[in-house]
Protein backbone atom coordinates (compact mmCIF):
# COMPACT_ATOMS: atom_id res chain seq x y z
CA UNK A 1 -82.08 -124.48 -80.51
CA UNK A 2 -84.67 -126.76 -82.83
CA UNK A 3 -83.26 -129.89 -81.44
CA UNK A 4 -84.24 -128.86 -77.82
CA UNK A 5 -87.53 -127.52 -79.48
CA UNK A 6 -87.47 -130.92 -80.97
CA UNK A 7 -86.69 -133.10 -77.67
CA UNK A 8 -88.69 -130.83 -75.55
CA UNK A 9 -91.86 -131.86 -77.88
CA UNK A 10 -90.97 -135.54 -77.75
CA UNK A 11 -90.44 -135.28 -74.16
CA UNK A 12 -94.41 -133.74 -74.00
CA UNK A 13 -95.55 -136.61 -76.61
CA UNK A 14 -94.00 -139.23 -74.34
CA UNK A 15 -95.51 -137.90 -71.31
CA UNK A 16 -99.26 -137.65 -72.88
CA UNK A 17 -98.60 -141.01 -74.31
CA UNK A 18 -97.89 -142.44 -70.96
CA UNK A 19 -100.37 -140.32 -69.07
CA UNK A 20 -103.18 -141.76 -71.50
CA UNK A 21 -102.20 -144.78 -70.64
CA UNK A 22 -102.56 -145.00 -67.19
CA UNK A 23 -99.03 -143.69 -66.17
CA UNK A 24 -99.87 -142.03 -62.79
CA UNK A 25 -96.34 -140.82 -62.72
CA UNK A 26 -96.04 -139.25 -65.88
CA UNK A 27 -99.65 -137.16 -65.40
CA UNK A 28 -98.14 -136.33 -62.04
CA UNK A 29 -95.22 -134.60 -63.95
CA UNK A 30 -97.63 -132.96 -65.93
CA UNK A 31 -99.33 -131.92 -63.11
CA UNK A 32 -96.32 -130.71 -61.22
CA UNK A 33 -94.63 -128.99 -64.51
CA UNK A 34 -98.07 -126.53 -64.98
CA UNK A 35 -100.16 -126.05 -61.51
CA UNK A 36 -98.36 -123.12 -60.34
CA UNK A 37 -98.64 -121.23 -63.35
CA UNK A 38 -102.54 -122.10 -63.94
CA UNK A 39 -103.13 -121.37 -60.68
CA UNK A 40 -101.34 -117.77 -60.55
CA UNK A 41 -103.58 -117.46 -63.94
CA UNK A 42 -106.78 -118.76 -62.69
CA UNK A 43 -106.42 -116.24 -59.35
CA UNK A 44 -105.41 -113.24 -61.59
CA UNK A 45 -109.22 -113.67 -62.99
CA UNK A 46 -110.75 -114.50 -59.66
CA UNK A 47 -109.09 -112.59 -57.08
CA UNK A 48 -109.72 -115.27 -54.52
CA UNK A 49 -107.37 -118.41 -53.92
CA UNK A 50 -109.93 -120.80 -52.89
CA UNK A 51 -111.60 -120.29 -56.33
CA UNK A 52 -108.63 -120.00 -58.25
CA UNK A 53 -107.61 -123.37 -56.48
CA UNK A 54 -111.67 -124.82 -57.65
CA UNK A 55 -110.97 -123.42 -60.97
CA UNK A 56 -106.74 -125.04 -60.95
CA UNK A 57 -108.45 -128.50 -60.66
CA UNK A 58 -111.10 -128.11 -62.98
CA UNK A 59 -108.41 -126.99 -65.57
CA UNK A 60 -106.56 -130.20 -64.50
CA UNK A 61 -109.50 -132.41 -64.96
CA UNK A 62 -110.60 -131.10 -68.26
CA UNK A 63 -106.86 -131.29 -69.80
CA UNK A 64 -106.76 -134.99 -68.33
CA UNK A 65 -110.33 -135.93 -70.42
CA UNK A 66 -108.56 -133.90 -73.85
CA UNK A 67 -105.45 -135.84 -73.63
CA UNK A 68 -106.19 -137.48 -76.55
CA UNK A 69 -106.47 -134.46 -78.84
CA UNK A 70 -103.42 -132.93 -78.13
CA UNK A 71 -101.39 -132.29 -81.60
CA UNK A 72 -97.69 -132.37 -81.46
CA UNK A 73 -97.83 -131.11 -85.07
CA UNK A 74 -99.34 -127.55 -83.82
CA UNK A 75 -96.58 -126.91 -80.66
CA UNK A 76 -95.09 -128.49 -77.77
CA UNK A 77 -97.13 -129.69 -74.56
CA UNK A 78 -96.54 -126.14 -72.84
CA UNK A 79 -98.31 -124.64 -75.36
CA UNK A 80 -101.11 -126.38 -75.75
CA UNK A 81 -101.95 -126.85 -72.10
CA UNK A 82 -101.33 -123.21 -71.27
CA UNK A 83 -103.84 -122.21 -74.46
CA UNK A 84 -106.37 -124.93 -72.69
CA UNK A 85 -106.22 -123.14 -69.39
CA UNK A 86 -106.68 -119.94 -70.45
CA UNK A 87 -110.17 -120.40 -72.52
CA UNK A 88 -111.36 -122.12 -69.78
CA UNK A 89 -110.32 -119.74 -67.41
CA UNK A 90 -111.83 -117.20 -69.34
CA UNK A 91 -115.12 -118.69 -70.07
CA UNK A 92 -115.26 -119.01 -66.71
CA UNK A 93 -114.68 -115.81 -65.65
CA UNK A 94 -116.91 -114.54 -68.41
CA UNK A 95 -119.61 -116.84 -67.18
CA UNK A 96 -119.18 -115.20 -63.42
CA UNK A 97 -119.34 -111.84 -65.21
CA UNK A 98 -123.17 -112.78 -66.33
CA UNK A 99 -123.99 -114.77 -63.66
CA UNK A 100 -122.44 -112.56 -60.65
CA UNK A 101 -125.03 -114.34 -58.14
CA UNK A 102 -122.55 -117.42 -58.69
CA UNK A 103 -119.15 -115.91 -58.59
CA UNK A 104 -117.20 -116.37 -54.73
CA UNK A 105 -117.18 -112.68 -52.89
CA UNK A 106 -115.07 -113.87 -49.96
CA UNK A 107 -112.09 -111.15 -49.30
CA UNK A 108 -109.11 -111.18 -50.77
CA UNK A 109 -106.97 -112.60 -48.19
CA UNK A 110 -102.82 -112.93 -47.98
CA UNK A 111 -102.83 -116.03 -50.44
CA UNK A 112 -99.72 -114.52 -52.88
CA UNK A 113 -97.32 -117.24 -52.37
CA UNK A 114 -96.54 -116.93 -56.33
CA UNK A 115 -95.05 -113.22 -56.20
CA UNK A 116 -91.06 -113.94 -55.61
CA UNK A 117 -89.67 -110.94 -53.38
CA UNK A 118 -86.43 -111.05 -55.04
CA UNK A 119 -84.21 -109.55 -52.42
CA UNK A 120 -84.20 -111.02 -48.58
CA UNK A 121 -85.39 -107.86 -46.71
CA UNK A 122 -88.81 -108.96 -44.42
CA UNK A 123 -89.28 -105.47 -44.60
CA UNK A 124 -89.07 -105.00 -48.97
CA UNK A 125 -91.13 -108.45 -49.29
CA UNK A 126 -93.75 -107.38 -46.94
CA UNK A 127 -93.56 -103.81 -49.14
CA UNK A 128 -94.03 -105.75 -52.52
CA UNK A 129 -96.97 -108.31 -51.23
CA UNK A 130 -98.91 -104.85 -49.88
CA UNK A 131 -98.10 -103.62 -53.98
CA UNK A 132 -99.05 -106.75 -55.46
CA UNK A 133 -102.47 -106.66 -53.45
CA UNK A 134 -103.16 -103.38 -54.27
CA UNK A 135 -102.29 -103.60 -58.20
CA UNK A 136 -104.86 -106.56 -58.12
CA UNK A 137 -107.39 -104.58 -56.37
CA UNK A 138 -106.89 -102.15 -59.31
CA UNK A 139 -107.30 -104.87 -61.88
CA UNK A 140 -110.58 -106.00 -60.29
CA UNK A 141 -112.14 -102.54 -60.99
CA UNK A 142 -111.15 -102.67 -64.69
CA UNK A 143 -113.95 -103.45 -66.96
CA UNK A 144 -114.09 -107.11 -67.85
CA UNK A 145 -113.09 -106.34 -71.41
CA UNK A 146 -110.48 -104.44 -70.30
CA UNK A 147 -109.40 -106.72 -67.99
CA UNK A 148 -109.01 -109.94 -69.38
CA UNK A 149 -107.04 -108.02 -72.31
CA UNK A 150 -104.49 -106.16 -69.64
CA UNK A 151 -104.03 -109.70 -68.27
CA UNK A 152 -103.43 -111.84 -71.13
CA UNK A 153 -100.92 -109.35 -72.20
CA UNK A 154 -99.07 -107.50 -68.96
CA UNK A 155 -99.41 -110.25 -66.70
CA UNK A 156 -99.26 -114.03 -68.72
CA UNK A 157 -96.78 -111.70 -71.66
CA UNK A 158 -99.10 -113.19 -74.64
CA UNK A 159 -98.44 -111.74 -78.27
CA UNK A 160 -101.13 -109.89 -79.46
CA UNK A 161 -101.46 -112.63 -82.14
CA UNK A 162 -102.10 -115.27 -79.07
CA UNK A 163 -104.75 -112.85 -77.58
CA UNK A 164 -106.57 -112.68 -80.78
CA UNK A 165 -106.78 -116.13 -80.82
CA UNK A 166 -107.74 -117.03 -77.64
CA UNK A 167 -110.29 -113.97 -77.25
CA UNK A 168 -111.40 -114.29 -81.03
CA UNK A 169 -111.59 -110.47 -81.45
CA UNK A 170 -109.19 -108.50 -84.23
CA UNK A 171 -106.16 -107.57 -83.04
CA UNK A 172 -106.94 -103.45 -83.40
CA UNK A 173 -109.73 -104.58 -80.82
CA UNK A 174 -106.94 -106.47 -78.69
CA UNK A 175 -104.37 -103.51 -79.04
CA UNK A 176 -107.08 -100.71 -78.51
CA UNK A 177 -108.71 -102.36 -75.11
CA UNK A 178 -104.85 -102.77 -73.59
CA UNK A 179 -104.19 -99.33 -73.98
CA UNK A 180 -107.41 -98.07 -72.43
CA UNK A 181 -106.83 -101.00 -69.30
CA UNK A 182 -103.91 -99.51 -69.23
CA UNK A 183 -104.82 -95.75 -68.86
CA UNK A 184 -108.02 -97.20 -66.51
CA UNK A 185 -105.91 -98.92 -64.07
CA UNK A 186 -103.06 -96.17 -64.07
CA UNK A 187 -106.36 -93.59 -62.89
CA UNK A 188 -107.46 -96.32 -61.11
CA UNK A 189 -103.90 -96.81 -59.23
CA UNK A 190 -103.27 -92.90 -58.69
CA UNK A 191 -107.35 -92.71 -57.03
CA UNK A 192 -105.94 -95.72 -54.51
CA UNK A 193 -102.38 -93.54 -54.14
CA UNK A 194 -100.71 -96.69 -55.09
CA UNK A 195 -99.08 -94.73 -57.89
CA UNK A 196 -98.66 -90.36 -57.45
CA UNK A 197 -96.98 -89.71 -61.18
């Protein structure tokens, strides 16, 4: 297991070392390897796939200009781009939170292409992509402390410990605001008859 942690880390240093150098292949790879999963992020905070897509490449862009100061030493390239993306995307989201004038209040349209149906039934995907809109309608209503918390942990499966230290905020704090998102959207959920227990 440590010498795939190992060769999985070298693998990351050689592609940063080649992408700072001018290796449009290797920041392709990089950019192939992550988009899907910042973007799924990025929409889970702003409901809307054209801004999730703004917010994708401004992620990209900013992790392209911090190339330099990524740090083998403190975990593999996964890692450290996925802890990038999510401050930014939450600074940006709480930045739309004070600044609501700003944020993009265009409908929520089909965009889901991330959610996997997992069996083959039109019928059972079509059910599950009416769920999946409805459990992030529920999500939206959530305060935005509440939110970002029920997020980071149900959705992207953080550790508490990785909340607290993206969020900055003791973990009773982190532990205390899941269980309330996750009491709010469960009320929230049974209002919308998504869920009747």
């Amino acid at each position: 297991m440590e010498a795939i942690k190992a060769a999985t880390n070298f693998d990351g240093v050689e592609l940063v070392r080649r992408a700072r150098s001018g290796d449009g292949v290797a920041w392709e790879e990089i950019v192939t390897a992550y988009s899907r999963k910042i973007f799924n992020l990025a929409y889970r905070f702003t409901s809307n796939p054209d801004a999730a897509e703004d917010l994708t490449q401004e992620v990209f862009i900013r992790i392209y200009r911090t190339l330099d100061q990524y740090d083998p030493k403190q975990g593999d390239l996964s890692n450290w781009l996925m802890r990038l993306a999510r401050n930014l995307i939450i600074d940006d989201y709480r930045h739309r939170q004070r600044n609501p004038q700003n944020s993009m209040a265009d409908a929520v349209d089909d965009h889901q292409y991330h959610l996997r149906a997992v069996g083959n039934s039109a019928h059972k995907q079509l059910e599950r992509r009416e769920l999946a809109v409805q459990v992030q309608q529920g999500i939206d209503k959530l305060p935005p402390d509440l939110k970002t918390c029920v997020i980071l942990r149900d959705i992207e499966e953080l550790s508490y410990q990785e909340i607290v230290d993206v969020l900055q905020i003791p973990e009773g704090t982190v532990k205390s605001r899941i269980n309330r998102g996750r009491i709010e959207l469960a009320k929230i959920l049974r209002r919308m008859r998504v869920v009747t227990v």
